[in-house]
Every structure is written in C-alpha cells, then in structure tokens.
N, C-alpha and C. Protein backbone atom coordinates (compact mmCIF):
# COMPACT_ATOMS: atom_id res chain seq x y z
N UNK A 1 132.63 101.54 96.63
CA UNK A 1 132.59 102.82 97.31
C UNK A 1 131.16 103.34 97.38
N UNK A 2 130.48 104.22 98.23
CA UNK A 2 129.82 104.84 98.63
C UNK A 2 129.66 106.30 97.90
N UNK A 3 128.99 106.63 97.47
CA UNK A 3 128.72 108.13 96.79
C UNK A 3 127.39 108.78 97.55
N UNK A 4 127.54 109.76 98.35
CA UNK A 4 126.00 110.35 98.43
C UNK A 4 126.47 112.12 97.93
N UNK A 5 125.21 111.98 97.04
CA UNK A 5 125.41 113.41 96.65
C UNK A 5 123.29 113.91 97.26
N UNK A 6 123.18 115.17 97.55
CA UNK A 6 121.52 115.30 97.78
C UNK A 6 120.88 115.24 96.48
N UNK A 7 120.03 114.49 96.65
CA UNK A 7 119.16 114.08 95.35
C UNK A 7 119.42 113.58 94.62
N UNK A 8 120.78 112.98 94.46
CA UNK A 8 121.10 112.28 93.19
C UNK A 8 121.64 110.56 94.30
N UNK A 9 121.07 109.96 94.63
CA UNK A 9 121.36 108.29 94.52
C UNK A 9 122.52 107.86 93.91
N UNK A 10 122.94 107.56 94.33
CA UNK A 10 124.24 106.24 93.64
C UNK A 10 123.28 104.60 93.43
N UNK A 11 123.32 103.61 92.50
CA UNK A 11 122.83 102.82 91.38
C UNK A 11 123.45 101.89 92.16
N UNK A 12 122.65 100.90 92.37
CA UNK A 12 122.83 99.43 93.05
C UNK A 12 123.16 98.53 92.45
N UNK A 13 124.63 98.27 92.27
CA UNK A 13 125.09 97.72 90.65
C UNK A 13 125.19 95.99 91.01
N UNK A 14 123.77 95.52 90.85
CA UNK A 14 123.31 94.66 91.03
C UNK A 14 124.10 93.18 89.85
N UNK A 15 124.64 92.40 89.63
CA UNK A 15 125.45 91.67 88.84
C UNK A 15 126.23 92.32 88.24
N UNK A 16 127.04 93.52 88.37
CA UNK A 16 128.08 94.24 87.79
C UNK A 16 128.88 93.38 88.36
N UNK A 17 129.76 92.96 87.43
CA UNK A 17 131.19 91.83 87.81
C UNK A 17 132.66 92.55 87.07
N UNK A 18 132.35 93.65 86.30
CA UNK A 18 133.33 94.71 85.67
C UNK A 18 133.65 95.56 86.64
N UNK A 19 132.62 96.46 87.16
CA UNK A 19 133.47 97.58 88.20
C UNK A 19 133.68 98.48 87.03
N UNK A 20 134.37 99.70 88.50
CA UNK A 20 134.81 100.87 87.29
C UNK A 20 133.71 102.02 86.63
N UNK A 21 132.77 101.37 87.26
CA UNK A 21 131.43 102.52 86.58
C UNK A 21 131.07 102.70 87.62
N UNK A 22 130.07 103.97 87.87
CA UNK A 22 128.94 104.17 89.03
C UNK A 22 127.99 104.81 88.05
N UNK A 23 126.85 104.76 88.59
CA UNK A 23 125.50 105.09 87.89
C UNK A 23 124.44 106.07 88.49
N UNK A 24 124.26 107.16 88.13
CA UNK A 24 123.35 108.00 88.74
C UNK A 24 122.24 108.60 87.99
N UNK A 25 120.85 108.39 88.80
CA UNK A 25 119.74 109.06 88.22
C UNK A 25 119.28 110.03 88.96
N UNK A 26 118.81 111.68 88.57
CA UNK A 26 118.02 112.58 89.40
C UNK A 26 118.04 113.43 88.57
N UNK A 27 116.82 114.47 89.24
CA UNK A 27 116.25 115.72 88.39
C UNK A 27 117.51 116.26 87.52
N UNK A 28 117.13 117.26 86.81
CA UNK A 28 118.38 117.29 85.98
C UNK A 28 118.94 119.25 87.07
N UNK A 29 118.85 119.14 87.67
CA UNK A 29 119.67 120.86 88.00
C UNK A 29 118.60 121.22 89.10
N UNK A 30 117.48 120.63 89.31
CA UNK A 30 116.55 121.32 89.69
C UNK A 30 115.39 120.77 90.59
N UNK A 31 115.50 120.65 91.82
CA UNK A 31 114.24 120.35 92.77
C UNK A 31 113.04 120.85 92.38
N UNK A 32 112.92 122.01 91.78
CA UNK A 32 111.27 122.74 91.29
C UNK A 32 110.61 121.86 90.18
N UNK A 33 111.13 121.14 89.26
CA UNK A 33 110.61 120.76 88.23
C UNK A 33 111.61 120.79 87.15
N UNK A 34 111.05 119.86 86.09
CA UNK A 34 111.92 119.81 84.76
C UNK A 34 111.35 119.31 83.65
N UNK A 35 111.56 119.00 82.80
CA UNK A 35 111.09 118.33 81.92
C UNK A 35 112.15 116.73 81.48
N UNK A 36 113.02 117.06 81.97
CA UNK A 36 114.07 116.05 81.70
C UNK A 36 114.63 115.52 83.03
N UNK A 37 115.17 114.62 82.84
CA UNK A 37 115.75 113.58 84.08
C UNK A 37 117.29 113.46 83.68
N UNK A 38 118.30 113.45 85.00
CA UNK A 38 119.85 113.19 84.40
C UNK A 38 120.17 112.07 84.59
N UNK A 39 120.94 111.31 83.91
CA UNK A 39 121.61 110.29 84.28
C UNK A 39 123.02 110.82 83.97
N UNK A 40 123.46 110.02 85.05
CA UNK A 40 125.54 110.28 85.43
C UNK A 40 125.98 109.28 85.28
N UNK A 41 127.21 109.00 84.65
CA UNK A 41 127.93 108.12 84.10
C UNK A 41 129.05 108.50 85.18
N UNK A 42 129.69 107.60 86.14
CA UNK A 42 131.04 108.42 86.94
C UNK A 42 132.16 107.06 86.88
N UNK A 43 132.97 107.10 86.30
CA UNK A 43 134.07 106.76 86.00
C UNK A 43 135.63 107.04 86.62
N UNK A 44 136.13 106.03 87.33
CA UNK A 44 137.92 106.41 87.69
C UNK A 44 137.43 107.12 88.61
N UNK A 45 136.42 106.07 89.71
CA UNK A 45 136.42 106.66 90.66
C UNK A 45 137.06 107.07 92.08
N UNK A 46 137.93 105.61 91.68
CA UNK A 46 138.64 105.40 93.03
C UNK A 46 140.32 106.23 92.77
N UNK A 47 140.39 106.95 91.37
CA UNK A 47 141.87 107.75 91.10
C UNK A 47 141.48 109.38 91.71
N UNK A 48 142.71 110.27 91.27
CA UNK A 48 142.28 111.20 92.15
C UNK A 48 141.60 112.45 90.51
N UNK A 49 141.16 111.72 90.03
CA UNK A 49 140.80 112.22 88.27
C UNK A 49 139.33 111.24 88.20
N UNK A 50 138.15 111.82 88.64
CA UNK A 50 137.19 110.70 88.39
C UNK A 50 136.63 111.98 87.30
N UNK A 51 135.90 111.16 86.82
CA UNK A 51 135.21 111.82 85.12
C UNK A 51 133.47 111.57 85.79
N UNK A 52 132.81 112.43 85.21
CA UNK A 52 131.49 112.48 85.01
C UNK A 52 131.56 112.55 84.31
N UNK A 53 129.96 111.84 83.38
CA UNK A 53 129.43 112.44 82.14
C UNK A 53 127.75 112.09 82.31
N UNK A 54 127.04 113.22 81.89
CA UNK A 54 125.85 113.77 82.14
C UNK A 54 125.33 113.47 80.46
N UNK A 55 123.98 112.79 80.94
CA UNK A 55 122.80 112.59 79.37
C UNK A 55 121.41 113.36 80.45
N UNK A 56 120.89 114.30 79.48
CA UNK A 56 119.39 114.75 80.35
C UNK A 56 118.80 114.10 78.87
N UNK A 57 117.62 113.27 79.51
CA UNK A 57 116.26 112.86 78.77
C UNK A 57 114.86 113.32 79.27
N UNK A 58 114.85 113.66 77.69
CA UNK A 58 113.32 114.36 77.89
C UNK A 58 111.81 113.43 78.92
N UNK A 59 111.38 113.70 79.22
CA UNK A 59 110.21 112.91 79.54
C UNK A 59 109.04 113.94 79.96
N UNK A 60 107.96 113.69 80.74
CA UNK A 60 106.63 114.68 80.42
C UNK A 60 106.80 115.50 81.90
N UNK A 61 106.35 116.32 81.40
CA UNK A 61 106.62 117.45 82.73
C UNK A 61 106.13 117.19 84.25
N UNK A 62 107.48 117.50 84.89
CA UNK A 62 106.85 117.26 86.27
C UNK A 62 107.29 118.48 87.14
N UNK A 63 106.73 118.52 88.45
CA UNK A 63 106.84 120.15 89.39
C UNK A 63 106.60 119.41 90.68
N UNK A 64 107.09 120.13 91.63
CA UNK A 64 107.25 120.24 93.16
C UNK A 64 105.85 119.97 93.61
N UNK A 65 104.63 119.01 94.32
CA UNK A 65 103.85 119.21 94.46
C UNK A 65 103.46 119.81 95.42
N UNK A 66 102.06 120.51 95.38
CA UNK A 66 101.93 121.59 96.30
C UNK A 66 100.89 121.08 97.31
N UNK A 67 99.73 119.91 97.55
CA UNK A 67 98.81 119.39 98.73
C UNK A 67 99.04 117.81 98.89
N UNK A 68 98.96 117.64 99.89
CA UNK A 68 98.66 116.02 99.79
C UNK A 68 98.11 116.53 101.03
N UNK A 69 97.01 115.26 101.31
CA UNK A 69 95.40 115.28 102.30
C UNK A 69 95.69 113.81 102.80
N UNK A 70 95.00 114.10 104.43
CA UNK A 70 94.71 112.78 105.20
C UNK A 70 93.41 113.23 105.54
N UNK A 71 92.63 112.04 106.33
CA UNK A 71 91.71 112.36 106.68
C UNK A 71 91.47 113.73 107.80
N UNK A 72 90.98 114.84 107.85
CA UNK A 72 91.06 115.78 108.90
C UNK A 72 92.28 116.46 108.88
N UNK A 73 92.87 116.64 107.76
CA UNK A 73 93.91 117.47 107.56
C UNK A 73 94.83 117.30 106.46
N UNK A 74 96.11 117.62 106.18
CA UNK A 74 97.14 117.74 105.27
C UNK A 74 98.27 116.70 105.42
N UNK A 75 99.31 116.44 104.73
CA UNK A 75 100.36 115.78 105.30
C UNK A 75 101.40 116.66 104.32
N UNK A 76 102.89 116.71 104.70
CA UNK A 76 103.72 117.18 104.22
C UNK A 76 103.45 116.78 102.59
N UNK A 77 104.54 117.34 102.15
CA UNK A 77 105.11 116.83 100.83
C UNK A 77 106.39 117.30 100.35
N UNK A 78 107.25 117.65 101.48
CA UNK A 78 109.06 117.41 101.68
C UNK A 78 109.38 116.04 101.99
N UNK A 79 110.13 115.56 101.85
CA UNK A 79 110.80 115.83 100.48
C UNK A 79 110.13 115.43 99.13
N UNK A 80 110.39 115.63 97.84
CA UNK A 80 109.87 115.28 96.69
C UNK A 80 110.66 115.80 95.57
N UNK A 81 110.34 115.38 94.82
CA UNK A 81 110.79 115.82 93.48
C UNK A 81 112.57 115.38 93.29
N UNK A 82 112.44 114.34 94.38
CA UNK A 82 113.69 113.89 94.67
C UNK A 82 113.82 112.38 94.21
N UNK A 83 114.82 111.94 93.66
CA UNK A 83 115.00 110.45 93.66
C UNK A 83 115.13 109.18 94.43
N UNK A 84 114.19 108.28 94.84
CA UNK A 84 114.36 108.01 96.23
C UNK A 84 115.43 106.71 96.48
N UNK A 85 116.06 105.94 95.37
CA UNK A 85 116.87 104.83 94.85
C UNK A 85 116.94 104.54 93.76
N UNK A 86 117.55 103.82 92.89
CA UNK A 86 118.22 103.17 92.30
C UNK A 86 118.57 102.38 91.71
N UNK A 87 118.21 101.37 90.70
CA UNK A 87 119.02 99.84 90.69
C UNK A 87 119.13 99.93 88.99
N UNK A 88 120.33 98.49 89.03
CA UNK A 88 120.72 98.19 88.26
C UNK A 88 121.00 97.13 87.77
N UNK A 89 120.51 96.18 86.82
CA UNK A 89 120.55 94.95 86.06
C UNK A 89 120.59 94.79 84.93
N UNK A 90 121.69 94.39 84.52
CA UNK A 90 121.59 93.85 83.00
C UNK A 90 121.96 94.94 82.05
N UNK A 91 122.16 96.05 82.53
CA UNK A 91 122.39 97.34 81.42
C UNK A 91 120.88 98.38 81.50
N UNK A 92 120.21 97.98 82.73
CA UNK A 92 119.02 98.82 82.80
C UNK A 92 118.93 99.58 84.25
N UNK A 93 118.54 101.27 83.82
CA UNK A 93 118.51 101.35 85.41
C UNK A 93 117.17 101.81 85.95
N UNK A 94 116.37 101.66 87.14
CA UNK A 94 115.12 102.01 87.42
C UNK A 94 115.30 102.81 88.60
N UNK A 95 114.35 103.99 88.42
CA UNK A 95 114.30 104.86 89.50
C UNK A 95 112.95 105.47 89.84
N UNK A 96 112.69 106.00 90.40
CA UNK A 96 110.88 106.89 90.93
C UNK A 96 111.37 107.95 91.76
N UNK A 97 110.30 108.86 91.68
CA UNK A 97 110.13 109.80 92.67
C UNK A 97 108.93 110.29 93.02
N UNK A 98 108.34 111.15 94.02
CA UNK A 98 107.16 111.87 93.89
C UNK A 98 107.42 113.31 93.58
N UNK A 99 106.25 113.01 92.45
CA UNK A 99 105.96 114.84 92.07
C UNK A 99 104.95 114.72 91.29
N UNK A 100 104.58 116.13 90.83
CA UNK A 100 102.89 116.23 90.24
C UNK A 100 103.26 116.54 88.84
N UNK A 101 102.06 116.13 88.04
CA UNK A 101 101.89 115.91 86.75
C UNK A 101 101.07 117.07 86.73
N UNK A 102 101.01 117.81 85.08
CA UNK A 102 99.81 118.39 84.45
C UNK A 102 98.20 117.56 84.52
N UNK A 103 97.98 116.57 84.80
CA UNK A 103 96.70 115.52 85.10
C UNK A 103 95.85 116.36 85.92
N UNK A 104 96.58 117.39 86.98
CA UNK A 104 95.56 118.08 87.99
C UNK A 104 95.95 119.13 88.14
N UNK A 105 96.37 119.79 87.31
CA UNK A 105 97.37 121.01 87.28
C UNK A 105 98.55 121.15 88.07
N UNK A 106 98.97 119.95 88.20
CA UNK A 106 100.50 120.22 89.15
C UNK A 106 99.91 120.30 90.67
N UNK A 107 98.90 119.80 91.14
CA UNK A 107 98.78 119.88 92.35
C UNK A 107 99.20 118.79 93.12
N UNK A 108 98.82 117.58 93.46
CA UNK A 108 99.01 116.18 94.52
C UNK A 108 100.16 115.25 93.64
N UNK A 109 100.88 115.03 94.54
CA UNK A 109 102.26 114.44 94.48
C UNK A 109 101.46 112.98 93.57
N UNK A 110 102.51 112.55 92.65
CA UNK A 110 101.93 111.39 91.90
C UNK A 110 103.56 110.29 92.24
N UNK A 111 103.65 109.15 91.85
CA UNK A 111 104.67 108.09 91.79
C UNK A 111 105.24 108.13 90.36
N UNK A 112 106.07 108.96 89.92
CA UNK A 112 106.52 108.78 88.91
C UNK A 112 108.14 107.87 88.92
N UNK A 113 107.63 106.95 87.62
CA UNK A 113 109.11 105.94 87.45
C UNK A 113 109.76 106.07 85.98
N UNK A 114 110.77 105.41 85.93
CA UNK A 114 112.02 105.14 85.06
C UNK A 114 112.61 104.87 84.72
N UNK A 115 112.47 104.16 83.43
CA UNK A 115 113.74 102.61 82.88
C UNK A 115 114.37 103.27 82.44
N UNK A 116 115.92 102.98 82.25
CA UNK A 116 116.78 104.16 81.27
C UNK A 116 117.84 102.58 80.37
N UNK A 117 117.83 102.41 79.60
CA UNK A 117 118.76 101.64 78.85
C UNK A 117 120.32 102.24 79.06
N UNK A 118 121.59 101.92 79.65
CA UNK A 118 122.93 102.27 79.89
C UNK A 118 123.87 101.40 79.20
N UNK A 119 123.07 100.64 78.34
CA UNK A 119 124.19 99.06 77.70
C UNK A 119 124.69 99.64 76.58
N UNK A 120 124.41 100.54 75.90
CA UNK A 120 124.72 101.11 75.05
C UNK A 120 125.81 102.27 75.10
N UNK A 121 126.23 102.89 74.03
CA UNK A 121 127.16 104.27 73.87
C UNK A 121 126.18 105.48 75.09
N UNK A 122 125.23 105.70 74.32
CA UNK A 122 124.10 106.46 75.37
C UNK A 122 123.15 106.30 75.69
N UNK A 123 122.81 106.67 77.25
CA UNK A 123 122.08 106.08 77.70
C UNK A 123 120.56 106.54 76.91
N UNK A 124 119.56 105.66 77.25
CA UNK A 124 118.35 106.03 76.36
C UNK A 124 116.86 105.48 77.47
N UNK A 125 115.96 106.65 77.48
CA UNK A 125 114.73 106.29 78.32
C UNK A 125 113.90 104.89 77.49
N UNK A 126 113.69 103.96 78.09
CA UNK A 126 113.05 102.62 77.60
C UNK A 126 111.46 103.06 77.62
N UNK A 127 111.14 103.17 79.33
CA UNK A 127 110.19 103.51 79.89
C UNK A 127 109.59 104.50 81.21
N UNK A 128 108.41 105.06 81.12
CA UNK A 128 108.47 106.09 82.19
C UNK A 128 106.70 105.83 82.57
N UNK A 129 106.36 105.99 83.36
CA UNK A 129 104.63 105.83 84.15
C UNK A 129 103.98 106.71 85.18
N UNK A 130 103.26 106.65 85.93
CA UNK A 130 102.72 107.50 86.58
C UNK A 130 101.74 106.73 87.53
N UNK A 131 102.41 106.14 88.88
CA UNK A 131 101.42 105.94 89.48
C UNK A 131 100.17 106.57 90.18
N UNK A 132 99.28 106.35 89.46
CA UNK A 132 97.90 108.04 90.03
C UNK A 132 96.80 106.91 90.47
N UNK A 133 96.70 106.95 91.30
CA UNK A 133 95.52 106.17 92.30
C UNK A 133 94.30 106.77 91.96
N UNK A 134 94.18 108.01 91.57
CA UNK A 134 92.91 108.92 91.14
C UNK A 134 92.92 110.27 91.90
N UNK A 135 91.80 111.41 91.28
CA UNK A 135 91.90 112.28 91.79
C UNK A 135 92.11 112.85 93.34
N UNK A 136 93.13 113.51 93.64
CA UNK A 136 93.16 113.82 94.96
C UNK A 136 93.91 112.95 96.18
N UNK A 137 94.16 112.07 95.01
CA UNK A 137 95.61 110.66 96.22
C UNK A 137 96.64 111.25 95.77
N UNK A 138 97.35 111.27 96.84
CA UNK A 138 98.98 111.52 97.04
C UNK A 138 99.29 110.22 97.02
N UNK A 139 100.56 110.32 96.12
CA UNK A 139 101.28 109.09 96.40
C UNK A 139 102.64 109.67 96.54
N UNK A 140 103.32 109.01 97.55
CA UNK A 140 104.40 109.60 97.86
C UNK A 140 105.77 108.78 98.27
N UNK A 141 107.19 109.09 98.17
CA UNK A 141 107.96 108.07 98.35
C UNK A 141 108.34 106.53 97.48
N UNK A 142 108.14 106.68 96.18
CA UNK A 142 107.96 105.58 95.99
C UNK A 142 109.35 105.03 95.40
N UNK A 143 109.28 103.77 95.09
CA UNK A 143 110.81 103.08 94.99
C UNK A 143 110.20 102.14 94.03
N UNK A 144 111.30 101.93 92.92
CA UNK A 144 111.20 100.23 92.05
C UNK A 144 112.73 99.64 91.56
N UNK A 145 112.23 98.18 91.00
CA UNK A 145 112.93 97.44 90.77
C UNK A 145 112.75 96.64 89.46
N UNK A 146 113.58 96.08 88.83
CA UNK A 146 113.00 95.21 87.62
C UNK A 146 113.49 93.79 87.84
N UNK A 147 112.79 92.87 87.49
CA UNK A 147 113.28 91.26 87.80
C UNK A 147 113.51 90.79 86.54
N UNK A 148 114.12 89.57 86.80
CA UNK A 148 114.80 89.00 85.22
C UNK A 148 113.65 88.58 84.24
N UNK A 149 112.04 88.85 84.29
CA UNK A 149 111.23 89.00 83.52
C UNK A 149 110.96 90.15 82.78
N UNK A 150 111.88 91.14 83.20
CA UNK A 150 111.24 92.61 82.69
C UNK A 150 110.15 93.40 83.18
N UNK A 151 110.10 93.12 84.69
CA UNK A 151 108.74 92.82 85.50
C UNK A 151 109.06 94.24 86.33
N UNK A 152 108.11 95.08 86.20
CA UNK A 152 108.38 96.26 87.50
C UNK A 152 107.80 96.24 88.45
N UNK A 153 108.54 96.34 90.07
CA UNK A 153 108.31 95.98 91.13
C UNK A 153 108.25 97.31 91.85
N UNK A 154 107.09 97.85 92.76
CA UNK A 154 107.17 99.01 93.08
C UNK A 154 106.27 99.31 94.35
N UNK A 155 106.72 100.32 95.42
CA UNK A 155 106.22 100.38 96.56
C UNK A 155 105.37 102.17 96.41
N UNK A 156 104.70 102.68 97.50
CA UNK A 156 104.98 104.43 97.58
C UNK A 156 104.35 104.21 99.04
N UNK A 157 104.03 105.18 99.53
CA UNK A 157 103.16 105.87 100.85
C UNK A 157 101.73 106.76 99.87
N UNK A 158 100.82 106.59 100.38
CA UNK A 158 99.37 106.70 99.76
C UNK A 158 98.73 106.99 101.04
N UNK A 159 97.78 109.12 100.68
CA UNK A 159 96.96 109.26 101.41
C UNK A 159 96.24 110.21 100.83
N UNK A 160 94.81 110.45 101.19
CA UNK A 160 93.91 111.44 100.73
C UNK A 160 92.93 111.47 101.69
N UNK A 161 91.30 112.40 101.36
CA UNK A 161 91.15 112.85 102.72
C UNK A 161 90.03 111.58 103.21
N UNK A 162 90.06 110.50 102.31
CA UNK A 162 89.26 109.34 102.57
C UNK A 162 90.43 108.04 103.18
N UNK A 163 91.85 108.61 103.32
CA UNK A 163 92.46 107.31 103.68
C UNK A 163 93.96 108.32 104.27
N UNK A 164 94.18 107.73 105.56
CA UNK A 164 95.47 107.60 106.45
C UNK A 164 96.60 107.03 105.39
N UNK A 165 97.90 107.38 105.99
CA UNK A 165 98.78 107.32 105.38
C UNK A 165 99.32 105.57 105.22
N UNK A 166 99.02 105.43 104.01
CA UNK A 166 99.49 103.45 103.99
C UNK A 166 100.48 103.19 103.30
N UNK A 167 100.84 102.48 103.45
CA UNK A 167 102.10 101.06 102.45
C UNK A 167 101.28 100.58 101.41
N UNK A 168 101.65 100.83 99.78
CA UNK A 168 100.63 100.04 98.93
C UNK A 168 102.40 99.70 97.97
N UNK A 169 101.93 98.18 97.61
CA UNK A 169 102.87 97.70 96.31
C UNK A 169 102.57 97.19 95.02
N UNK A 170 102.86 97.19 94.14
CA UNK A 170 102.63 97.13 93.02
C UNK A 170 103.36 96.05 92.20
N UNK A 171 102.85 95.22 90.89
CA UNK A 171 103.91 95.08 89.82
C UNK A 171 103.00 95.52 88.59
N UNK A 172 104.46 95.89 87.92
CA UNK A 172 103.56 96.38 86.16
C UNK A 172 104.52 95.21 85.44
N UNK A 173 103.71 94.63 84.55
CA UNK A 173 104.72 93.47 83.95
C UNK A 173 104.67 94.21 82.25
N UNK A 174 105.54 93.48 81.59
CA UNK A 174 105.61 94.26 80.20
C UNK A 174 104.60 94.43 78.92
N UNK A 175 103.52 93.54 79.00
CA UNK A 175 102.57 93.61 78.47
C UNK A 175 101.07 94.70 79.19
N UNK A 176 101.70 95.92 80.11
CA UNK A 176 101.28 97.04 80.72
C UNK A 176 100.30 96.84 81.85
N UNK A 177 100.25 95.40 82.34
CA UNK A 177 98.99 94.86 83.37
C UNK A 177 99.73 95.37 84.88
N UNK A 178 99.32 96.52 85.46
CA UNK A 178 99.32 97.27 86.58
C UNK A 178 98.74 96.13 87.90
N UNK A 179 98.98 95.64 88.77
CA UNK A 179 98.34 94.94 89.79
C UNK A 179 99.20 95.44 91.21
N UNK A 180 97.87 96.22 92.13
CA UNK A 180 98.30 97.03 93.49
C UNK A 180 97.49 96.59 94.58
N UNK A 181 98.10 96.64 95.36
CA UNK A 181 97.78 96.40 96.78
C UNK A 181 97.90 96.73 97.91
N UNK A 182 97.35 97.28 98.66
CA UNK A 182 97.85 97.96 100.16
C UNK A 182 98.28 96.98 101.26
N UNK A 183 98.85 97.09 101.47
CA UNK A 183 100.17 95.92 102.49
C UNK A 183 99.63 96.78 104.02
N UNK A 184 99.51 97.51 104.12
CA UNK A 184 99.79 98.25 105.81
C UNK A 184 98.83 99.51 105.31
N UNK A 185 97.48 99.07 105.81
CA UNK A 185 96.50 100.21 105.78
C UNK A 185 96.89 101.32 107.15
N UNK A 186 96.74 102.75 106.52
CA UNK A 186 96.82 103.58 107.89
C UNK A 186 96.14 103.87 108.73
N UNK A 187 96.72 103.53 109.89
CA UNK A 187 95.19 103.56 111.19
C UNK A 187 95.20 104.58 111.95
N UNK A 188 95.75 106.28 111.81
CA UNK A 188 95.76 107.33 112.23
C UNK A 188 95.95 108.43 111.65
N UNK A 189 95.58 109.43 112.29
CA UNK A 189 96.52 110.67 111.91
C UNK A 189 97.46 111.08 112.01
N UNK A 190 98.35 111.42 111.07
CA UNK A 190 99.86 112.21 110.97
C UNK A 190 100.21 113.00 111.47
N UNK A 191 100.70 113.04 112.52
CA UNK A 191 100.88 114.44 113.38
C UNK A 191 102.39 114.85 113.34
N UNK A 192 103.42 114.24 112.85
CA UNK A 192 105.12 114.62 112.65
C UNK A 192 104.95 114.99 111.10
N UNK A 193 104.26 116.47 110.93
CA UNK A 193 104.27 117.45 109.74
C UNK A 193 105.15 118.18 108.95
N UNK A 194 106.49 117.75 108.81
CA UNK A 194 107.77 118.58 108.80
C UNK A 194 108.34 117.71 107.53
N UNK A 195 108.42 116.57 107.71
CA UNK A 195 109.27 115.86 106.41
C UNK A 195 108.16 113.91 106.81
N UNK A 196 108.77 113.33 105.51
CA UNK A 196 107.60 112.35 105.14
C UNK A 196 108.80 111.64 104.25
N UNK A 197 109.03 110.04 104.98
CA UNK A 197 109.19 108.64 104.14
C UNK A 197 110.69 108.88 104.54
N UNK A 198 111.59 108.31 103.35
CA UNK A 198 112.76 108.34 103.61
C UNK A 198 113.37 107.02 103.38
N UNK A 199 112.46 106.08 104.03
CA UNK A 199 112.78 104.65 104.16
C UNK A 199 112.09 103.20 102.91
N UNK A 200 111.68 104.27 101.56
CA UNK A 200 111.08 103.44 100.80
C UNK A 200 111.66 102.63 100.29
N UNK A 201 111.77 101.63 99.67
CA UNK A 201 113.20 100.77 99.02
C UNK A 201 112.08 99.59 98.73
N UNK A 202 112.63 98.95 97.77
CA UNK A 202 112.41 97.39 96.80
C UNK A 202 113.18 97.31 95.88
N UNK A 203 113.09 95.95 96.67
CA UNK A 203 114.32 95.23 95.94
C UNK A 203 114.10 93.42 95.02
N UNK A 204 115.39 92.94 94.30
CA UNK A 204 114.37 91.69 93.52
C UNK A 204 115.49 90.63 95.10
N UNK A 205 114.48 89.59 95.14
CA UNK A 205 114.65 88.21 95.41
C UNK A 205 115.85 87.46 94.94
N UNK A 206 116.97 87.26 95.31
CA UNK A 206 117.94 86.04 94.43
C UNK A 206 117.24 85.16 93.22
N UNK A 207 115.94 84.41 93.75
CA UNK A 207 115.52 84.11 92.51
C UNK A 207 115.08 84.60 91.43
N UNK A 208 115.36 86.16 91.58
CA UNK A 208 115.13 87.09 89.82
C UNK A 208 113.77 86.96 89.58
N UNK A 209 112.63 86.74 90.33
CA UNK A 209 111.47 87.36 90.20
C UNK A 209 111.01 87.70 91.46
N UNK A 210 111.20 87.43 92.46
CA UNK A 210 109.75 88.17 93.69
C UNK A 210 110.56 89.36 94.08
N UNK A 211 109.78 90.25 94.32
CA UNK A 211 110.35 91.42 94.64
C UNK A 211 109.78 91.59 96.52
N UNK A 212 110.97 92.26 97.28
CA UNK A 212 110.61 92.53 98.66
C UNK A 212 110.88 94.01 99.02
N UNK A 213 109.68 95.05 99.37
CA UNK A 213 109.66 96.35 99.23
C UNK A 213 109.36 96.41 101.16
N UNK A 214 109.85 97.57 101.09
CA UNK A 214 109.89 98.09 102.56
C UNK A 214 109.45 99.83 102.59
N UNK A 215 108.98 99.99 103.41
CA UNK A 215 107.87 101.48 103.27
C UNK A 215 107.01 101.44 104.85
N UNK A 216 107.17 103.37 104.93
CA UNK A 216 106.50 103.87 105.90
C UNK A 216 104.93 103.97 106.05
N UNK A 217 103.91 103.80 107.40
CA UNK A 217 102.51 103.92 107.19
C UNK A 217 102.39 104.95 108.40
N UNK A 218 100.97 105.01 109.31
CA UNK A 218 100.45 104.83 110.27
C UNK A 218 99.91 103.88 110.66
C-alpha cells in the first residue's frame, strides 16, 4: 500500500519479505524546526484498526532556512525542513532533508541526514551529518541510501552567489571518508522562484553497492 501523509514519507521497504510494518521518518510536529526527528512505526495497516507508534530522537538543532543565493540573485528555499525519502535495509532506515544548522546562525539551507536502527524493540539514531559545502552554499533537496557495505549514498541541489543551481553526489563510507562530485553543473539563472526540487531520490543498484541518484539543475 501507498501512504502519503505531507512531510512525513512512507520507507521503501527494500528486502522486507515479512510485511505488516510501514516505516516513517519526519520532523517531529513541526516544519519551523526541532531538535528531534520522528520515526513511525504503522502497523495493521491494511485492517480497519491500524496502530501508530511514535519514537522522537534527539539530534542537533535544526530551523527553516531563511537565504539561499545564485549568481545575481536568490533562489527559493520552499520546500524544506521537510523529508525528502526514505529507505530501508536490513533493519536500518536513511533519510535527509534541507535545513540550517547553528554553523551560520540558522541562515543557508544545509543537507542534513539519518541512520535510525528499527531491528530492535526501539528504534535508535546510529548516525546523523551535515552536508555543508562551506560558507554561504545552499544545499538543498537532498536524498540517501545505504548499500550492503554500510556505505552512504547521497544526492542535493547546490547554489551560492559563485555557482547556478547544480546536481552534486556524494558517498560517505563508514570509516567517515566524504567523496563529492557535481554531476550537472548549472548553466543559468533561476527564474521559477516559488518552490525548488521535489524530484531528488537515490537509490542502491541490485548489486548492493553502486548507488543511482536522480536530481534537479539548470
């Protein structure tokens, strides 16, 4: 079945061969900011009695960001602070969003991500990061995945007032080695100012390591 709730994703229950569960990650109550993240447990879904159950985990403060810059102007930063997908392997679930960190006082949207352990009684944060390109980059939209190495696979949209809006991807493997790349440099200005991305997603390969990410540029 299909679940869309706003801002909260339904979990891409990637080798689930049990059924019977659905999996949800997003802000915990709140588009403005939080300090904690929810995960949903939804159960007996297909009876007319389905059960939720809600864990909020702490993690480091995040808020609605308030600029992101292109060259010769601004670009949105609706939507955000929103969850943009999902997945699930092995009893782990990974998610991202954009929003701003204390790093710049809560100003330019950053790539924040999220391992949550679910194999257990409760669920428990593994890992959490911050993709920050450096002062004054927006990163925006971003999406990940984990491969059967423990390997994080990850896309966003990236702009500031030295660079057009691009496609950059990433892996962080578990010994913390970050390696990024811009796939689709942006070759204009943004002129549809109203809302931004939508279409970020990565995903793993059948063979359980290459990851294939898909994302908006100019």
């Amino acid at each position: 079945p299909l679940f869309q709730f706003r801002g909260m994703p339904p979990a891409q229950m990637h080798g689930d061969t049990t059924g019977g569960v659905e999996w949800f990650v997003s802000t915990d109550g709140t588009e403005a900011g939080g300090t904690t993240i929810r995960v949903t447990k939804l159960t007996n879904y297909l009876s007319n009695s389905p059960t939720f159950s809600y864990t909020s985990l702490p993690v480091p403060e995040y808020r609605y960001a308030q600029l992101a810059a292109q060259p010769g102007g601004v670009v949105t930063t609706f939507p955000n602070t929103t969850t943009t997908q999902v997945q699930y392997h092995k009893g782990h679930l990974v998610t991202a969003m954009a929003s701003s960190t204390g790093s710049d006082n809560f100003m330019y949207p950053k790539g924040l991500f999220y391992q949550v352990d679910v194999s257990g009684v409760t669920p428990t944060l593994l890992k959490h990061g911050v993709i920050d390109p450096g002062p004054g980059v927006a990163v925006q939209m971003p999406s990940v995945d984990e491969n059967s190495q423990g390997t994080l696979g990850l896309t966003w949209m990236e702009s500031s007032t030295t660079e057009y809006l691009s496609m950059w991807v990433a892996t962080l493997d578990t010994a913390g080695n970050f390696d990024a790349a811009v796939t689709a440099p942006g070759g204009g200005f943004f002129f549809a100012n109203n809302r931004i991305g939508d279409y970020s997603t990565t995903v793993l390969d059948p063979d359980g390591r290459t990851f294939w990410s898909a994302n908006e540029y100019i």
